[in-house]
Protein backbone atom coordinates (compact mmCIF):
# COMPACT_ATOMS: atom_id res chain seq x y z
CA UNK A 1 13.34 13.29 -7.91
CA UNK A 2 14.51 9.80 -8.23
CA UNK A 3 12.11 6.81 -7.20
CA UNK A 4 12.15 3.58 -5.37
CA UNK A 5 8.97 1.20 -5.59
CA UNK A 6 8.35 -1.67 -3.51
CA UNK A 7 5.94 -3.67 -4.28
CA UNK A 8 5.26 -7.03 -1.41
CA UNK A 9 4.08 -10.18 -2.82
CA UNK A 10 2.48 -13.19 -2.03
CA UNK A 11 1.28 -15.60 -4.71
CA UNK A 12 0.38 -12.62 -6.78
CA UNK A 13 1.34 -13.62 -10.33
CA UNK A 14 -1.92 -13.29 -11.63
CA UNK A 15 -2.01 -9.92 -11.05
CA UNK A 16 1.18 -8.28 -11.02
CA UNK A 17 1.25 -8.18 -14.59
CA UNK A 18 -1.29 -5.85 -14.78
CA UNK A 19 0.24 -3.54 -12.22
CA UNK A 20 3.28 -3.64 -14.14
CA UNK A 21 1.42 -3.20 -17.33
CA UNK A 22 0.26 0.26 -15.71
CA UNK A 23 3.29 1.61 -14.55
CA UNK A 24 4.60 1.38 -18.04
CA UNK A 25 2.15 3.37 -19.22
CA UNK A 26 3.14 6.21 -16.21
CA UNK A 27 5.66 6.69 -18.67
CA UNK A 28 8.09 7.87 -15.85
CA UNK A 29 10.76 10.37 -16.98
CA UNK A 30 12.17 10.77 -13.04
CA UNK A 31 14.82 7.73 -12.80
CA UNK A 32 13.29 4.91 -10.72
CA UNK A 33 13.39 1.55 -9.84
CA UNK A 34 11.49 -1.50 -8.89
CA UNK A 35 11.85 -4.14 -6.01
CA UNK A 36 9.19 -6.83 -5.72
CA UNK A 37 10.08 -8.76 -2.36
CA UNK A 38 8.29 -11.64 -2.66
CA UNK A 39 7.20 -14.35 -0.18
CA UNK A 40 5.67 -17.03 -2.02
CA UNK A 41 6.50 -20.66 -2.18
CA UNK A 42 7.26 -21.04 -5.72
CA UNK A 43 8.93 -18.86 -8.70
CA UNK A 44 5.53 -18.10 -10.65
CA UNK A 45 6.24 -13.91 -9.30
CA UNK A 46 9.76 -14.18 -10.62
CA UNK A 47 8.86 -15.87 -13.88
CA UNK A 48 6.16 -12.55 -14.38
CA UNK A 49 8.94 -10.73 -13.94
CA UNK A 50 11.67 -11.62 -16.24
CA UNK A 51 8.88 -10.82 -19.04
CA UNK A 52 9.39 -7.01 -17.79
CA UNK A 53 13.40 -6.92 -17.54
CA UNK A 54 14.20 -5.03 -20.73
CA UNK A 55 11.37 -2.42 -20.23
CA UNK A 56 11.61 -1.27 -16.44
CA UNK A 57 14.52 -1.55 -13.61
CA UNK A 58 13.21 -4.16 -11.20
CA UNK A 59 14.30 -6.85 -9.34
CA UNK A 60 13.22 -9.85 -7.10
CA UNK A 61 14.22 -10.03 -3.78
CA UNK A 62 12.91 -13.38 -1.41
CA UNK A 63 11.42 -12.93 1.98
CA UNK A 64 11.39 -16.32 4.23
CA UNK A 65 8.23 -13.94 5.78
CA UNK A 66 4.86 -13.75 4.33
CA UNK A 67 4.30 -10.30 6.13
CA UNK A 68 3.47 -7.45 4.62
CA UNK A 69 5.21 -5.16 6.76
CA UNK A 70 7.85 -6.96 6.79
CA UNK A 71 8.04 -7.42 3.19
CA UNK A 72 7.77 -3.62 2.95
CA UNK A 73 10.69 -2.95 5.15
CA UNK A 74 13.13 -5.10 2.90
CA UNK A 75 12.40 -3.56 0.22
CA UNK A 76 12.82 -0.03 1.83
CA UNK A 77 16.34 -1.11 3.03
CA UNK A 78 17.42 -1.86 -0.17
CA UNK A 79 16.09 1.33 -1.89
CA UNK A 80 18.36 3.39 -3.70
CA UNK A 81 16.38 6.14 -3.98
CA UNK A 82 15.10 8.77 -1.65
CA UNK A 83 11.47 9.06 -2.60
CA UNK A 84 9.65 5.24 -1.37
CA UNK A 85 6.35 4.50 -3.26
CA UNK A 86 4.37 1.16 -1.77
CA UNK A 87 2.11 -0.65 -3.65
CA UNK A 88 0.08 -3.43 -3.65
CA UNK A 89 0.60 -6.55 -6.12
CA UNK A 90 -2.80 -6.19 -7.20
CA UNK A 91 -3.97 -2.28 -7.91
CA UNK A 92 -3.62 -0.81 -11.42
CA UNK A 93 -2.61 2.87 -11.57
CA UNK A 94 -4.44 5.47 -12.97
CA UNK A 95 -2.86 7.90 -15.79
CA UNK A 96 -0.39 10.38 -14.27
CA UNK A 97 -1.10 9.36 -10.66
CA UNK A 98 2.63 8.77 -9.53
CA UNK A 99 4.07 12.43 -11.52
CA UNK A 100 0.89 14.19 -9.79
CA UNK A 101 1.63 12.73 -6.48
CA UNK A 102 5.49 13.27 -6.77
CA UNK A 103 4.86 16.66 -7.17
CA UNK A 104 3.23 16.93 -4.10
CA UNK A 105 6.56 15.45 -2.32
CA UNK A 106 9.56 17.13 -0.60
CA UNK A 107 12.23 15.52 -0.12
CA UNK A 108 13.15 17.61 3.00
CA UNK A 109 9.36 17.35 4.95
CA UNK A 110 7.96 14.41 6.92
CA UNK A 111 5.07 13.51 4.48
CA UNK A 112 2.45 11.03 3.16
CA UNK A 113 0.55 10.70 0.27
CA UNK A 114 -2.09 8.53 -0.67
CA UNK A 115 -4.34 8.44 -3.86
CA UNK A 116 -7.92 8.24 -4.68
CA UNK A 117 -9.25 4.66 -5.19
CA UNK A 118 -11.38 3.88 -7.94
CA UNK A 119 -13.71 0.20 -8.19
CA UNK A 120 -12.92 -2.42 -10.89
CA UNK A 121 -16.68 -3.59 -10.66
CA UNK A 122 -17.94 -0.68 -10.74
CA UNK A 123 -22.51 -1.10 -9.18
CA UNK A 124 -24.03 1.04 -6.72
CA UNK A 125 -23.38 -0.93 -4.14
CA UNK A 126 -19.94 -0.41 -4.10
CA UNK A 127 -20.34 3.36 -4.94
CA UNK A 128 -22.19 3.84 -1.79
CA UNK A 129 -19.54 1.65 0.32
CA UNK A 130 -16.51 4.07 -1.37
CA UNK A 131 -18.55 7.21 -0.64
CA UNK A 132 -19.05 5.79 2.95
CA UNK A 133 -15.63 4.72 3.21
CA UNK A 134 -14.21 8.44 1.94
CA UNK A 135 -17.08 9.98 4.17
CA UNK A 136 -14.77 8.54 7.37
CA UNK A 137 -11.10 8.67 5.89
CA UNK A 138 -12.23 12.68 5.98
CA UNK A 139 -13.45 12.65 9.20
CA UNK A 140 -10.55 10.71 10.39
CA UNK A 141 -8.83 13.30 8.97
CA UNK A 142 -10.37 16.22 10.65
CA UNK A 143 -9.34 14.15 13.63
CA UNK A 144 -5.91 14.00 13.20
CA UNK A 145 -5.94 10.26 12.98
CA UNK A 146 -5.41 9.87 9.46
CA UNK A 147 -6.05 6.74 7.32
CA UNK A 148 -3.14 5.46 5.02
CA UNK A 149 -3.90 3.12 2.30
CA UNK A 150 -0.77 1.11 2.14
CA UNK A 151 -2.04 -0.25 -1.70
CA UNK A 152 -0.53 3.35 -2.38
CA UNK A 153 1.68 5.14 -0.12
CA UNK A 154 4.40 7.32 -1.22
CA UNK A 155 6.65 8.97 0.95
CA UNK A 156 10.73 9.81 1.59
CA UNK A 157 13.29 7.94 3.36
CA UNK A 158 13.21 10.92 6.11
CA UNK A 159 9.86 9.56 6.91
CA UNK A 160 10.63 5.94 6.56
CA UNK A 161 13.62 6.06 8.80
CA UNK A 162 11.72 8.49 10.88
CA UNK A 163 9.28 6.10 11.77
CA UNK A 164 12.23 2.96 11.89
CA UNK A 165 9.73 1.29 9.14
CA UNK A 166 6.62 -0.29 9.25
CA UNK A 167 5.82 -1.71 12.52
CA UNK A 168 5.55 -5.73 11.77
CA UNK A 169 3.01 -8.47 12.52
CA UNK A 170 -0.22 -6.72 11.39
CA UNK A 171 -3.01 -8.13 9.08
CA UNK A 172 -4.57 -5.06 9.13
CA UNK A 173 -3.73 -1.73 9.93
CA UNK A 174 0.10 -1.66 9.43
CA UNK A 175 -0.30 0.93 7.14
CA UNK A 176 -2.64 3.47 9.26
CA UNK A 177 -0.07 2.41 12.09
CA UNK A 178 2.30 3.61 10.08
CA UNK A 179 0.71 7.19 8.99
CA UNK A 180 -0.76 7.56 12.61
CA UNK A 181 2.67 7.47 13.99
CA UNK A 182 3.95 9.92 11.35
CA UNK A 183 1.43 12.45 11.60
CA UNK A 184 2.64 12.35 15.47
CA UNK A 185 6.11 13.50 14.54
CA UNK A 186 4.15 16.44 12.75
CA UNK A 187 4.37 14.71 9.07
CA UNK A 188 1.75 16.05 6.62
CA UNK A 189 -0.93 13.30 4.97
CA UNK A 190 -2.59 14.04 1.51
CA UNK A 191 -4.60 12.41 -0.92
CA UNK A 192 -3.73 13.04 -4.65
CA UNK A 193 -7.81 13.87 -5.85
CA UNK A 194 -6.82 14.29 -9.84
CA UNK A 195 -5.60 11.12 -10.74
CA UNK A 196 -6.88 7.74 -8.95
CA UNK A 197 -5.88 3.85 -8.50
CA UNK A 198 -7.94 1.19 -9.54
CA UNK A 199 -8.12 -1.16 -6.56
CA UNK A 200 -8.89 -5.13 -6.71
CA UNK A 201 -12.33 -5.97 -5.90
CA UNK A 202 -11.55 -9.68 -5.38
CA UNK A 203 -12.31 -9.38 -1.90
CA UNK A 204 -15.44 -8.78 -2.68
CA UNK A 205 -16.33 -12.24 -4.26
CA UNK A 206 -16.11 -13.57 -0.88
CA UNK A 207 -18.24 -10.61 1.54
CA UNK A 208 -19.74 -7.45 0.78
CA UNK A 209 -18.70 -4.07 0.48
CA UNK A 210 -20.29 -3.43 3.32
CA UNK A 211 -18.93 -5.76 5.45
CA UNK A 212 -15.41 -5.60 4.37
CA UNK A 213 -15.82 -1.62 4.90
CA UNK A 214 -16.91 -2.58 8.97
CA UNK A 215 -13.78 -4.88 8.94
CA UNK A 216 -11.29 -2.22 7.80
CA UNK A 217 -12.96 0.06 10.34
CA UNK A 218 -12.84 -2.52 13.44
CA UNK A 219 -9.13 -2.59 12.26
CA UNK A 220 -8.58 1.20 12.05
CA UNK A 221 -10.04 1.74 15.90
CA UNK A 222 -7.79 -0.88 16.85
CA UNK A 223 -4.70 0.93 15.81
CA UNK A 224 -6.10 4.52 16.99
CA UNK A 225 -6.48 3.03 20.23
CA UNK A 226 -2.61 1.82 20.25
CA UNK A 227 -3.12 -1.97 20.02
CA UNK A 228 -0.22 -3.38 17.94
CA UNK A 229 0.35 -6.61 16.42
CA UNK A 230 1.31 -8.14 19.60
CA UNK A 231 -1.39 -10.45 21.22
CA UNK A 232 -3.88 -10.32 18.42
CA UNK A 233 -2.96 -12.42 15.75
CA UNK A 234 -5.72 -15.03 16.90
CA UNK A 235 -8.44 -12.30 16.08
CA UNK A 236 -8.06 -12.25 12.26
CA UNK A 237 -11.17 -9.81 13.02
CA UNK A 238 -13.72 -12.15 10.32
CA UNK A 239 -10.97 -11.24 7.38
CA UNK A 240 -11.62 -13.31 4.63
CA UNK A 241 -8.20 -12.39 2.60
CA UNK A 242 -5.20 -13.36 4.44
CA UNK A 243 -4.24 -14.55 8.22
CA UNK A 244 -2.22 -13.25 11.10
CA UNK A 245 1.65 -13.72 10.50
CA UNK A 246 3.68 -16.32 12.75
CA UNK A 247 6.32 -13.44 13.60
């Protein structure tokens, strides 16, 4: 059950390492490999890197387009391997999360996975906002409108190729676009509950948990209701962590 992960950068080299850090410690026995496609203007991503060259198969591809579908894409079409696990530059992975989610995968059925997040600040505060936020992704779920947290996403190159890749041009929502559109071809979603990710709270130091949990959730409605990229990059919806592409 051989594995391809693509991981999208952007000026990430502060936290990559620790990603990288993690998946070492996966101890993967399934062969797999590693392609960072990286957008930023300088080599600081590639110089992480190289410091992980003897210890995991991975290499650095460039992408003139700092878009995260986009990014995503490249890196799928390069993939050697059927089984395509996403990630975000800046989540650390939990013990055994990628073996218990693999094991959830066919190779031969349209399906997603996603895994349980975890805070790195951990305060009530943002315990209520994940409860809240896990309170809807299971409602959404009830609804057949599933959400997909691209900062983890495994699925096959079926699905992938299914779906022609992530639709591109999104600040938001590419990834629920992406597992909306799959669930209408009949693909199954899950969540892997045993094992978790530990997802970046830097967001945070700029607005709340709250707020950033409305933001997501203005995003989500926009993509249920079938709006794509096209027309909207003006509206960068309030989001304080990134900007509408130029595509």
């Amino acid at each position: 059950m051989a594995l391809s992960i693509v991981i999208p950068t952007l000026n990430e080299e502060k936290h990559l390492r620790a990603l990288l850090d993690s998946l070492l410690a996966q101890h993967l026995e399934t062969a797999h490999e590693v392609i960072i496609v990286d957008a930023s203007p300088n080599d600081l991503t590639t110089e992480v890197v190289n410091q992980f060259l003897n210890l995991i198969p991975i290499t650095v591809t460039k992408s003139s387009i700092a878009d995260i579908g986009t990014q995503r894409n490249i890196g799928a079409r390069l993939a050697q391997h059927d089984h395509l696990l996403f990630l975000d530059a800046d989540v650390i992975l939990g013990e055994g999360v990628i073996q218990r989610s693999l094991d959830r995968l066919s190779p031969d059925e349209l399906h997603i996975i996603s895994a349980r997040h975890r805070a790195d600040r951990p305060s009530f505060g943002t315990h209520t906002a994940l409860f809240f936020i896990y309170f809807l992704i299971l409602l959404a779920r009830l609804a057949h409108f599933p959400v997909t947290n691209g900062d983890f996403l495994l699925t096959n190159k079926r699905t992938f190729q299914s779906l022609d890749g992530f639709r591109e041009g999104f600040l938001l929502g590419e990834d629920t676009d992406f597992g909306i559109r799959a669930r209408s071809l009949g693909a199954r979603h899950s969540i892997e509950w045993r094992a978790s990710i530990t997802a970046s709270s830097r967001r945070l130091s700029t607005v709340s948990a709250w707020k950033l949990a409305v933001i997501w959730a203005a995003a989500y409605m926009r993509v249920i209701r079938g709006k794509g990229p096209t027309g909207t990059r003006k509206n960068d919806e309030g989001y304080p962590y990134g900007k509408w592409s130029d595509l």
